[in-house]
N, C-alpha and C. Protein backbone atom coordinates (compact mmCIF):
# COMPACT_ATOMS: atom_id res chain seq x y z
N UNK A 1 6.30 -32.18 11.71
CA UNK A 1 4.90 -32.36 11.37
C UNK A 1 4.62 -31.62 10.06
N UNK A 2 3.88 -32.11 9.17
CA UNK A 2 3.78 -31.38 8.14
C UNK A 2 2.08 -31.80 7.65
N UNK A 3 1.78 -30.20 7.87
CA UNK A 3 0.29 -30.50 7.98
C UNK A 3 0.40 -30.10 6.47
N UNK A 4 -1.23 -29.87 6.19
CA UNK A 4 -2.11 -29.86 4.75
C UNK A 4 -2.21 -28.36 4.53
N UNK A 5 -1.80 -27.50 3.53
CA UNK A 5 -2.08 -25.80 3.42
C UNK A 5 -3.62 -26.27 2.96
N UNK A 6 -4.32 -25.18 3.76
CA UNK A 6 -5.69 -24.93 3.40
C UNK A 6 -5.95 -25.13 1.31
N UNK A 7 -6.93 -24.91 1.44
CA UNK A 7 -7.40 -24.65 -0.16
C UNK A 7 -6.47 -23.64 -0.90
N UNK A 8 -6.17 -23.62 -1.84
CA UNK A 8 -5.99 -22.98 -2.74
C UNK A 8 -7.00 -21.55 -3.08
N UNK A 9 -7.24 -19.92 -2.77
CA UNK A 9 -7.91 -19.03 -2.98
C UNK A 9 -8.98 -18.83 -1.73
N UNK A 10 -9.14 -20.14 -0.76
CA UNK A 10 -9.69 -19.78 0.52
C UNK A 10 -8.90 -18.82 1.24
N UNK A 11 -10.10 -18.22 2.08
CA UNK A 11 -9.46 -17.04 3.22
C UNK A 11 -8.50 -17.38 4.10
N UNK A 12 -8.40 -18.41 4.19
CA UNK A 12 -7.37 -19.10 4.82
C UNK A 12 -6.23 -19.35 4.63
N UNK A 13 -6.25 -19.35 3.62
CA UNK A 13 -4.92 -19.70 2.62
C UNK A 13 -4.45 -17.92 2.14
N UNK A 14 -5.21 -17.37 1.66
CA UNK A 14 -4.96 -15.90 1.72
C UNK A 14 -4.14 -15.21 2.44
N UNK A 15 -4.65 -15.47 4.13
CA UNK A 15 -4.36 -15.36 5.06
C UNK A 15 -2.43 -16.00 5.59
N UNK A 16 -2.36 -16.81 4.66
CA UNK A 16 -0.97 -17.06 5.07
C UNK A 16 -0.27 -16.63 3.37
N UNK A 17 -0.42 -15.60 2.48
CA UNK A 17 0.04 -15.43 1.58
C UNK A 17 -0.14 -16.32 0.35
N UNK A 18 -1.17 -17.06 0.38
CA UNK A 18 -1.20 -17.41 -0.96
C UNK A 18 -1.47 -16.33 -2.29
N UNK A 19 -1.35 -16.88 -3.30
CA UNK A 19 -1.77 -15.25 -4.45
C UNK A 19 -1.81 -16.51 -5.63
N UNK A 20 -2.60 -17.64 -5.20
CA UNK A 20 -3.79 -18.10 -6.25
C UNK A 20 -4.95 -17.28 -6.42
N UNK A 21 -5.52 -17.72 -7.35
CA UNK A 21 -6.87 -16.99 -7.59
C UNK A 21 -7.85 -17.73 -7.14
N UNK A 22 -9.00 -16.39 -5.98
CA UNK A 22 -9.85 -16.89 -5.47
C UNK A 22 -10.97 -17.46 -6.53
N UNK A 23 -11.15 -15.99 -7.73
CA UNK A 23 -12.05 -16.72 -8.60
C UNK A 23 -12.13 -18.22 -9.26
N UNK A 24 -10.51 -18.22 -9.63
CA UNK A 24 -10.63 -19.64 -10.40
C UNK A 24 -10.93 -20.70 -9.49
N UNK A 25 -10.48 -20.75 -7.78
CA UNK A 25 -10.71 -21.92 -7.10
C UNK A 25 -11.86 -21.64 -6.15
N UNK A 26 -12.55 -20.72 -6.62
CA UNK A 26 -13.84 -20.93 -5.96
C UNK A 26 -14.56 -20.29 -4.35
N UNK A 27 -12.91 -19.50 -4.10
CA UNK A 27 -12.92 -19.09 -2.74
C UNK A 27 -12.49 -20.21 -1.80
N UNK A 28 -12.34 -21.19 -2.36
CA UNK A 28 -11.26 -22.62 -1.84
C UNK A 28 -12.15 -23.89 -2.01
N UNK A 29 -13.25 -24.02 -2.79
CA UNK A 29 -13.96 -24.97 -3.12
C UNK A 29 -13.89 -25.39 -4.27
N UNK A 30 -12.68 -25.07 -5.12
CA UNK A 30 -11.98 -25.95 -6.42
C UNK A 30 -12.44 -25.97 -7.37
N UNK A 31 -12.74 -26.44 -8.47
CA UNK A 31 -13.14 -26.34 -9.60
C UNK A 31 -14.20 -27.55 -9.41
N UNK A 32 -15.20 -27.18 -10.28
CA UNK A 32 -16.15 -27.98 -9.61
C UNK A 32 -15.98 -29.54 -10.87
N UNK A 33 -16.21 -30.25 -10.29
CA UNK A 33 -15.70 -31.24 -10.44
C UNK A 33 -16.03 -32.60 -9.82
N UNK A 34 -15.77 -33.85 -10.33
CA UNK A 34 -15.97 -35.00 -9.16
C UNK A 34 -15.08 -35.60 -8.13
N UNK A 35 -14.08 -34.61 -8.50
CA UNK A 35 -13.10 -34.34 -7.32
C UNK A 35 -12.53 -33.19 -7.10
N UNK A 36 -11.46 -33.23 -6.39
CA UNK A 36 -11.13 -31.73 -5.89
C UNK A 36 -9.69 -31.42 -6.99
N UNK A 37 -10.08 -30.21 -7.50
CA UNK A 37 -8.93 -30.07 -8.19
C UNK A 37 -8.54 -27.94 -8.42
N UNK A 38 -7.39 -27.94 -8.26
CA UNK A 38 -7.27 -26.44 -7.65
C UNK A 38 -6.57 -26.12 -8.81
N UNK A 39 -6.36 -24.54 -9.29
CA UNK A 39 -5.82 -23.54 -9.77
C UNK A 39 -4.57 -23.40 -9.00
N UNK A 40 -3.11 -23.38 -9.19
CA UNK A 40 -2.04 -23.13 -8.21
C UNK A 40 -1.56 -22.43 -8.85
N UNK A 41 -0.99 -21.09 -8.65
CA UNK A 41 -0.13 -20.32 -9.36
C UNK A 41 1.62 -20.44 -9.12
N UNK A 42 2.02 -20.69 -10.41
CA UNK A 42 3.53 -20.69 -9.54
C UNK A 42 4.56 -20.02 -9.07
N UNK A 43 4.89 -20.33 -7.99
CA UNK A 43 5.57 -19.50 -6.98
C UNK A 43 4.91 -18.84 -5.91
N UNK A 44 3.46 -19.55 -5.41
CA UNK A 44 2.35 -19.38 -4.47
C UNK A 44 3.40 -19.52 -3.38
N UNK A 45 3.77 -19.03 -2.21
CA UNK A 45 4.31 -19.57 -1.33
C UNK A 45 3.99 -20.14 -0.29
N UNK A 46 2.52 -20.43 -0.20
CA UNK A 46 1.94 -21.62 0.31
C UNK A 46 1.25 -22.60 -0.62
N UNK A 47 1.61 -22.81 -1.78
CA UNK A 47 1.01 -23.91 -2.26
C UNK A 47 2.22 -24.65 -3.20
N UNK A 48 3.23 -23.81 -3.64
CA UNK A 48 3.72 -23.96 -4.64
C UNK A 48 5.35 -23.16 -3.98
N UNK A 49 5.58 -23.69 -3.26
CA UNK A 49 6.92 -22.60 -2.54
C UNK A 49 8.52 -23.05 -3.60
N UNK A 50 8.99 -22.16 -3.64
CA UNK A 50 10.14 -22.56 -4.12
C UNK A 50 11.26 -23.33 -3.17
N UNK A 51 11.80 -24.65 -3.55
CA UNK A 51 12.46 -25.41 -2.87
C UNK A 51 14.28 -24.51 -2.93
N UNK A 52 14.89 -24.73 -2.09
CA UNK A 52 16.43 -24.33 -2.09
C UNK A 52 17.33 -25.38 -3.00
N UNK A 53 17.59 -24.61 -4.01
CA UNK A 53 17.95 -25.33 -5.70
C UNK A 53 19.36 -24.59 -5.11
N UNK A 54 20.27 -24.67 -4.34
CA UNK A 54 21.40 -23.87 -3.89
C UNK A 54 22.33 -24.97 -4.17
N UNK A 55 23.72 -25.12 -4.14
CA UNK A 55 24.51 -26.00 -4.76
C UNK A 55 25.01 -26.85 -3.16
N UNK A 56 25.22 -28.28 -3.35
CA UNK A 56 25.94 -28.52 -1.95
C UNK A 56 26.90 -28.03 -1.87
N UNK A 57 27.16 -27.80 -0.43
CA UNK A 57 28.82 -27.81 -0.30
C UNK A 57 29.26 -28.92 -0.02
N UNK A 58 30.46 -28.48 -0.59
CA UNK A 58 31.58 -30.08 -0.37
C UNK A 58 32.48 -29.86 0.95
């Protein structure tokens, strides 16, 4: 199952380690806008996690 990470800078998202900025996204209500659009910092590890770039084995 792969649910939706909360907002970006909501308490919620905080709450599971994010380290976006609450200011820039509003406290998780985004940039204001006519749609939703977020601040992600990279290497957030709930928004922005680093994938395993590890080599296959053969």
């Amino acid at each position: 199952m792969n649910e939706t990470p909360p907002n970006p800078g909501s308490e919620e998202a905080l709450a599971q380690g994010c380290i976006c900025s609450e200011i820039d996204n509003h406290w998780g209500r985004g940039i204001t806008c006519d749609y939703e659009l977020f601040v992600i910092r990279p290497g957030c590890p709930v928004h922005n996690p680093k994938e395993d770039v590890s080599c296959p084995q053969k």
